[in-house]
N, C-alpha and C. Protein backbone atom coordinates (compact mmCIF):
# COMPACT_ATOMS: atom_id res chain seq x y z
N UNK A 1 0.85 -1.16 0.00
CA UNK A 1 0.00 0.00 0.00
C UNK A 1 0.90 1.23 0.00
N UNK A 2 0.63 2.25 -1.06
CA UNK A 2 1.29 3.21 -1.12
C UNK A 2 -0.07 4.41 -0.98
N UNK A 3 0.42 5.84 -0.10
CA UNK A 3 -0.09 6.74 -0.83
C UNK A 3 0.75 7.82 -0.74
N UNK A 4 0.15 8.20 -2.23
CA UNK A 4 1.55 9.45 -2.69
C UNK A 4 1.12 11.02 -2.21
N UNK A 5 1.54 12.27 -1.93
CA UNK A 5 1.19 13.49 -1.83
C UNK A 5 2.42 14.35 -2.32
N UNK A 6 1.88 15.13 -3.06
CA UNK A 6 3.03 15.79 -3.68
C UNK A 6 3.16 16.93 -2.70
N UNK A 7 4.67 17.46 -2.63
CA UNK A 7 5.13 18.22 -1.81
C UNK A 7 5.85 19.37 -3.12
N UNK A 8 5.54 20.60 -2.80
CA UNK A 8 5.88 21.78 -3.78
C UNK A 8 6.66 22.77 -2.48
N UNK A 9 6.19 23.36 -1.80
CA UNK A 9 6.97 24.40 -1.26
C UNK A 9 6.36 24.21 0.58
N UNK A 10 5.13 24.19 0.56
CA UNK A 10 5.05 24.25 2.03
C UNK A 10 4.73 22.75 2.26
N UNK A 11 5.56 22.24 3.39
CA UNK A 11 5.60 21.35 3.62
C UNK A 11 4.15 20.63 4.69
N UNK A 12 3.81 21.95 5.56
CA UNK A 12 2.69 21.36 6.48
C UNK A 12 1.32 21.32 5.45
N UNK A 13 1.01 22.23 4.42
CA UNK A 13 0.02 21.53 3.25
C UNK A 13 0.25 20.51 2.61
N UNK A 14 1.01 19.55 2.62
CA UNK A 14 1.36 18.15 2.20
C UNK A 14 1.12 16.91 3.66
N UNK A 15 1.48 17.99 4.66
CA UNK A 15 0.99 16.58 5.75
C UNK A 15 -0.14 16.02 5.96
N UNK A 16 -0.79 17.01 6.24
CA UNK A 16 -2.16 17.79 5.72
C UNK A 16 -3.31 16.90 5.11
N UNK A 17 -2.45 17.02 3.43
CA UNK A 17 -3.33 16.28 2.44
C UNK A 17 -2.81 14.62 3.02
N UNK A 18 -1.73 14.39 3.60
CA UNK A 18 -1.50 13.23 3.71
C UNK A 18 -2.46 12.75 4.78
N UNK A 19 -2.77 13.21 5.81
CA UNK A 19 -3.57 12.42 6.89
C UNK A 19 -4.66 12.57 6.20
N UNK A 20 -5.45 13.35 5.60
CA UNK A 20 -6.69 13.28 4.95
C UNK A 20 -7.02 12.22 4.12
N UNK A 21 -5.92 11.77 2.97
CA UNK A 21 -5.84 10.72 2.42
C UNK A 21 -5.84 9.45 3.38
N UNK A 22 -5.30 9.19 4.01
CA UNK A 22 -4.95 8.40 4.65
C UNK A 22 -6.23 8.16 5.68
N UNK A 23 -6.88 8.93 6.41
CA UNK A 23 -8.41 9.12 6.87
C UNK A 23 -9.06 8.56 5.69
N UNK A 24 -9.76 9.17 4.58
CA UNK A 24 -10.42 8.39 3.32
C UNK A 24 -10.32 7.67 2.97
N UNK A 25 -8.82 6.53 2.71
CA UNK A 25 -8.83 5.29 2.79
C UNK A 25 -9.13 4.35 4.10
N UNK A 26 -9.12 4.71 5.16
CA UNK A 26 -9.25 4.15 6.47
C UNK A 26 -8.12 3.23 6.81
N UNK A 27 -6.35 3.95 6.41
CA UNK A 27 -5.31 3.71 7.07
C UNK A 27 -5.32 3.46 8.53
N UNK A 28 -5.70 4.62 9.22
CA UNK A 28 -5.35 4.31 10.38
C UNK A 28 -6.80 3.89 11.37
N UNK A 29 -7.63 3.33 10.47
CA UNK A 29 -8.64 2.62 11.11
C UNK A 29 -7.89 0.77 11.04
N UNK A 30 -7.36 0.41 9.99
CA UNK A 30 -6.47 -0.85 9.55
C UNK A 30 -5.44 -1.14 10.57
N UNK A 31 -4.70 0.14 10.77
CA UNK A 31 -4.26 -0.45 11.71
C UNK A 31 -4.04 -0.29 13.06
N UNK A 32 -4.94 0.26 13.15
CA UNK A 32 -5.70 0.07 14.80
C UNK A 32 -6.11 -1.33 15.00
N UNK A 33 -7.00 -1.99 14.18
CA UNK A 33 -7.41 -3.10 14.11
C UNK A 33 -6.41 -4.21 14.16
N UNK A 34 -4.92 -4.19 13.29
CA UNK A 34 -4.29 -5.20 13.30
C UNK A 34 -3.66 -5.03 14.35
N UNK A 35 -3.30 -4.24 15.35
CA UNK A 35 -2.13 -3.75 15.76
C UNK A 35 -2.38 -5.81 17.17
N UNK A 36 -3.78 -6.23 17.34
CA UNK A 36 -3.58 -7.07 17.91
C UNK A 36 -4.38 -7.40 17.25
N UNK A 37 -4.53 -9.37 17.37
CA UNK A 37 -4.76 -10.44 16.77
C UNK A 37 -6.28 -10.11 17.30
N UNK A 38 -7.32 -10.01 16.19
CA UNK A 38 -8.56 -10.08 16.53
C UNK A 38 -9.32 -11.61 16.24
N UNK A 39 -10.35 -12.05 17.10
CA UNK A 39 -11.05 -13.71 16.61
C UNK A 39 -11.25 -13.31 15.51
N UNK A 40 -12.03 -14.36 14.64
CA UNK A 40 -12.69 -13.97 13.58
C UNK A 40 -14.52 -13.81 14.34
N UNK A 41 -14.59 -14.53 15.35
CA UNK A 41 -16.27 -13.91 16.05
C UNK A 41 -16.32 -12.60 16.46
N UNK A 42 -15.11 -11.80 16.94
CA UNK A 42 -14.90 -10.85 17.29
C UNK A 42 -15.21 -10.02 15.93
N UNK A 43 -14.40 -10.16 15.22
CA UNK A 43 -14.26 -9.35 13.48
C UNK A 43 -15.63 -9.38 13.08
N UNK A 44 -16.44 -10.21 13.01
CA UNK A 44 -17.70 -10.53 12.47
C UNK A 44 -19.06 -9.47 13.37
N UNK A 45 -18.60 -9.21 14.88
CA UNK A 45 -19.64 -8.67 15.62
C UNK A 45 -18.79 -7.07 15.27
N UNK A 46 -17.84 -7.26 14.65
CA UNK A 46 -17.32 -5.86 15.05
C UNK A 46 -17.84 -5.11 13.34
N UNK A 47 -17.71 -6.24 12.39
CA UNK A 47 -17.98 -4.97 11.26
C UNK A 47 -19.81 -5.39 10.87
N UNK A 48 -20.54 -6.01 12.06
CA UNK A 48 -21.66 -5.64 12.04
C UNK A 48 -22.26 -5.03 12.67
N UNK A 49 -21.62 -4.02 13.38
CA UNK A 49 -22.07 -2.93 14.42
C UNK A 49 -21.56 -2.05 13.33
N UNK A 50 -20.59 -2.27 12.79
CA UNK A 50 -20.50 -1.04 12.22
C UNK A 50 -21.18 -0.51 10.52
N UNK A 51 -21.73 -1.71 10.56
CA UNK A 51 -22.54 -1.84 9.00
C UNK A 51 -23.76 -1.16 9.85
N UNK A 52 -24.24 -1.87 10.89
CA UNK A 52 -25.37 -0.89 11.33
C UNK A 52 -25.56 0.43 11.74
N UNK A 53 -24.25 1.09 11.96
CA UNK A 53 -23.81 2.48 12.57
C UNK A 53 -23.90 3.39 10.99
N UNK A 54 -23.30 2.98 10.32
CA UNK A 54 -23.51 3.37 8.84
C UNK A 54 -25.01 3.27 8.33
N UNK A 55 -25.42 2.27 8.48
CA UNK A 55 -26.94 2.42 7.95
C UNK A 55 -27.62 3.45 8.41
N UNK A 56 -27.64 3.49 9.93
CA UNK A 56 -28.48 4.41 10.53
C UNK A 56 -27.61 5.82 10.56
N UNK A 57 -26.71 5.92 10.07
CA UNK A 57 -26.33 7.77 9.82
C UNK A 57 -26.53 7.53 8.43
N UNK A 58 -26.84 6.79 7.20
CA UNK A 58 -27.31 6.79 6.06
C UNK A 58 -28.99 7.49 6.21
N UNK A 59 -29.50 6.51 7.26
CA UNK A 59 -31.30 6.98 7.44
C UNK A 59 -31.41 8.06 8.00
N UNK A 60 -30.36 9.12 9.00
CA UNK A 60 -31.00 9.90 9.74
C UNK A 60 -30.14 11.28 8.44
N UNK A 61 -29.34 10.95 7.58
CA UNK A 61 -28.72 12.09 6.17
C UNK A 61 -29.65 12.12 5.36
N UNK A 62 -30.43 13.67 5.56
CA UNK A 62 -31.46 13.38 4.29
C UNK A 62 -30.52 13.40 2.85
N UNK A 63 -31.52 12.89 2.09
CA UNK A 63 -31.21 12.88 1.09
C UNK A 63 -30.65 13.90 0.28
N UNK A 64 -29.73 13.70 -0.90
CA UNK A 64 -29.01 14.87 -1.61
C UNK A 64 -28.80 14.83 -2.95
């Protein structure tokens, strides 16, 4: 896994775009998660709380 950010003159607008990127892919959600050995029953209750946490801020965003 690579991600690239181009750097021109100011350096803190490149860190910047880098944690943002890195937020939008969900880098440092990955490895929060690996950092210890999760079950797989664990993994399974964990990204179905979060399929449901998403649904319901999907239902309460009106539409656009």
């Amino acid at each position: 896994m690579s991600i690239s950010v181009e750097v021109r003159d100011n350096i803190e607008k490149a860190i910047k775009a880098l944690k943002k990127k890195m937020a939008s892919e969900g880098v440092q959600k990955e490895i929060r998660h690996r950092r210890f050995y999760e079950k797989p029953s664990v993994k399974r209750k964990r990204k179905r709380l979060e399929a449901r946490r998403r649904r319901r801020r999907s239902r309460r965003r009106p539409d656009q």
